[in-house]
C-alpha atoms as a PDB file:
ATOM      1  CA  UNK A   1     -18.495   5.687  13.674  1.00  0.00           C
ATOM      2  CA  UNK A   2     -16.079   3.117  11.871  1.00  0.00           C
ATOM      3  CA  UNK A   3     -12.949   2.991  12.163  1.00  0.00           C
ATOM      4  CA  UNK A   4     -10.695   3.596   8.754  1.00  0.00           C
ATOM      5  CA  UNK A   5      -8.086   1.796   7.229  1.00  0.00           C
ATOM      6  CA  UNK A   6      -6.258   3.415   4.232  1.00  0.00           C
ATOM      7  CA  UNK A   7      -4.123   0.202   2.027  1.00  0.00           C
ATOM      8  CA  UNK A   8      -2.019   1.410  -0.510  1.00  0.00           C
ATOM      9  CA  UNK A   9      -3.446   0.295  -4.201  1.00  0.00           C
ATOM     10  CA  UNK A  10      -0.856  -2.231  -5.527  1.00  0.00           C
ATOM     11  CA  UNK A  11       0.776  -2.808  -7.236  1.00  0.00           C
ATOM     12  CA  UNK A  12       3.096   0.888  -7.596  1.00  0.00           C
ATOM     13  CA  UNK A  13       5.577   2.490  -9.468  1.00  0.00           C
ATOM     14  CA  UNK A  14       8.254   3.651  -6.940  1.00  0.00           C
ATOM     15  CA  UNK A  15      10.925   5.743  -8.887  1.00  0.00           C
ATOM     16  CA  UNK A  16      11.235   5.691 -12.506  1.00  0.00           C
ATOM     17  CA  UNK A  17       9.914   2.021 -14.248  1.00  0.00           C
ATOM     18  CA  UNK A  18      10.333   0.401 -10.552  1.00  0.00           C
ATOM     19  CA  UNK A  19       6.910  -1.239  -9.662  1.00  0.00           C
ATOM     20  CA  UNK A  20       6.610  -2.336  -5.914  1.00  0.00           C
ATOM     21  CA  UNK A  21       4.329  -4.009  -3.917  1.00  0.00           C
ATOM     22  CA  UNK A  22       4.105  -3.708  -0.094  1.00  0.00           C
ATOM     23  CA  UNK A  23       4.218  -6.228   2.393  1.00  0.00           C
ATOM     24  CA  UNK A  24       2.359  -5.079   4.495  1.00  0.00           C
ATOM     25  CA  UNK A  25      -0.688  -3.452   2.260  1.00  0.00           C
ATOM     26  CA  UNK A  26      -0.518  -7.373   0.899  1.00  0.00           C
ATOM     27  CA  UNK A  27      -0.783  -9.007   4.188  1.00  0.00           C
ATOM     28  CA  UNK A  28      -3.885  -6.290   5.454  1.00  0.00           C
ATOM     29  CA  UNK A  29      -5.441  -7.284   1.651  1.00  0.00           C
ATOM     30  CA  UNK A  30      -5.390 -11.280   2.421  1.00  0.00           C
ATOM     31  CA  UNK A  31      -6.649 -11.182   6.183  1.00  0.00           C
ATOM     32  CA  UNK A  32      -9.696  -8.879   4.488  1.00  0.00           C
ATOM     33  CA  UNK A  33     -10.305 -11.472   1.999  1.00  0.00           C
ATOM     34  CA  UNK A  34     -10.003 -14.140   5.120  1.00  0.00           C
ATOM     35  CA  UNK A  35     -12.023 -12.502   7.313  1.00  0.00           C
ATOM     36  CA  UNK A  36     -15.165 -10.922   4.933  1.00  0.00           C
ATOM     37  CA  UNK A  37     -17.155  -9.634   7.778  1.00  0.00           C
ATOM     38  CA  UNK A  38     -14.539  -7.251   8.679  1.00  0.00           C
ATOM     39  CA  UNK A  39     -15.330  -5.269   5.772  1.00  0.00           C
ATOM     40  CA  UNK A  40     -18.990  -4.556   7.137  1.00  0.00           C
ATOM     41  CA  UNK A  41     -17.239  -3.389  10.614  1.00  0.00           C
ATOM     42  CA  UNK A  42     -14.578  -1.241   8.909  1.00  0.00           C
ATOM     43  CA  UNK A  43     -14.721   1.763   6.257  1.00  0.00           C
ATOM     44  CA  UNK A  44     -11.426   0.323   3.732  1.00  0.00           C
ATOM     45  CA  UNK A  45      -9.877   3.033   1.958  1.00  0.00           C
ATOM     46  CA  UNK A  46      -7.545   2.130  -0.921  1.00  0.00           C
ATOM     47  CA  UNK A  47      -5.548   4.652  -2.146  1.00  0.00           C
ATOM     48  CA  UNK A  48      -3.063   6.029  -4.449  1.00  0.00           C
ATOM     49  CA  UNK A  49       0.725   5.966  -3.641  1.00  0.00           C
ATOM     50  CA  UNK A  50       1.765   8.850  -4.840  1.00  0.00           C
ATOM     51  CA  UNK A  51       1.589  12.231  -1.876  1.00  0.00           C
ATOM     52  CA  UNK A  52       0.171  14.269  -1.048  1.00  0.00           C
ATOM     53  CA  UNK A  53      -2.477  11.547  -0.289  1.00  0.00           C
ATOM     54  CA  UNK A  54      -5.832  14.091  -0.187  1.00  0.00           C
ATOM     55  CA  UNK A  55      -8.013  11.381   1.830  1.00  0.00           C
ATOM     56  CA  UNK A  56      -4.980  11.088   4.530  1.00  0.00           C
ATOM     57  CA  UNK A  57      -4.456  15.276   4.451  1.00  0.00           C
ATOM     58  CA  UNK A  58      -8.201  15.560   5.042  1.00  0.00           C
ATOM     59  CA  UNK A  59      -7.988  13.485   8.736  1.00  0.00           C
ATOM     60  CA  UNK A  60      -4.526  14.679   9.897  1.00  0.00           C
ATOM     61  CA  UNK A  61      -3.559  17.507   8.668  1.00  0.00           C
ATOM     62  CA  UNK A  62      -0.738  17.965   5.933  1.00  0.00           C
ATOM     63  CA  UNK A  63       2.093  18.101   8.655  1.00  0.00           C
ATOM     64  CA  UNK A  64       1.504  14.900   9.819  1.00  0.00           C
ATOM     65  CA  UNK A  65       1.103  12.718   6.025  1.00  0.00           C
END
């Protein structure tokens, strides 16, 4: 089984007209275009800022999001 990474989708609106991007989602998104043949070892799951994040709810449980 793979392991999974979960990288924000950037860039995103936090608070009203504010658009953000994060650090570290950018720094994870040049080492995988660096380093190519991670991708093949890893299951990369970009997602949507906003919460409840579903895919994240679905592997910890909604307490721990």
């Amino acid at each position: 089984m793979k392991a999974k990474l979960f990288v924000l989708k950037m860039p995103f609106e936090d608070g009203p007209g504010k658009m953000w991007i994060c650090s570290n989602c950018a720094l994870i998104e040049g080492a995988l275009s660096a380093n190519p043949h991670w991708q093949s070892a890893i299951d990369i799951h970009r997602i949507d800022f906003p919460k409840p994040r579903s895919e994240v709810v679905a592997i910890l449980g909604e307490e721990r999001q």
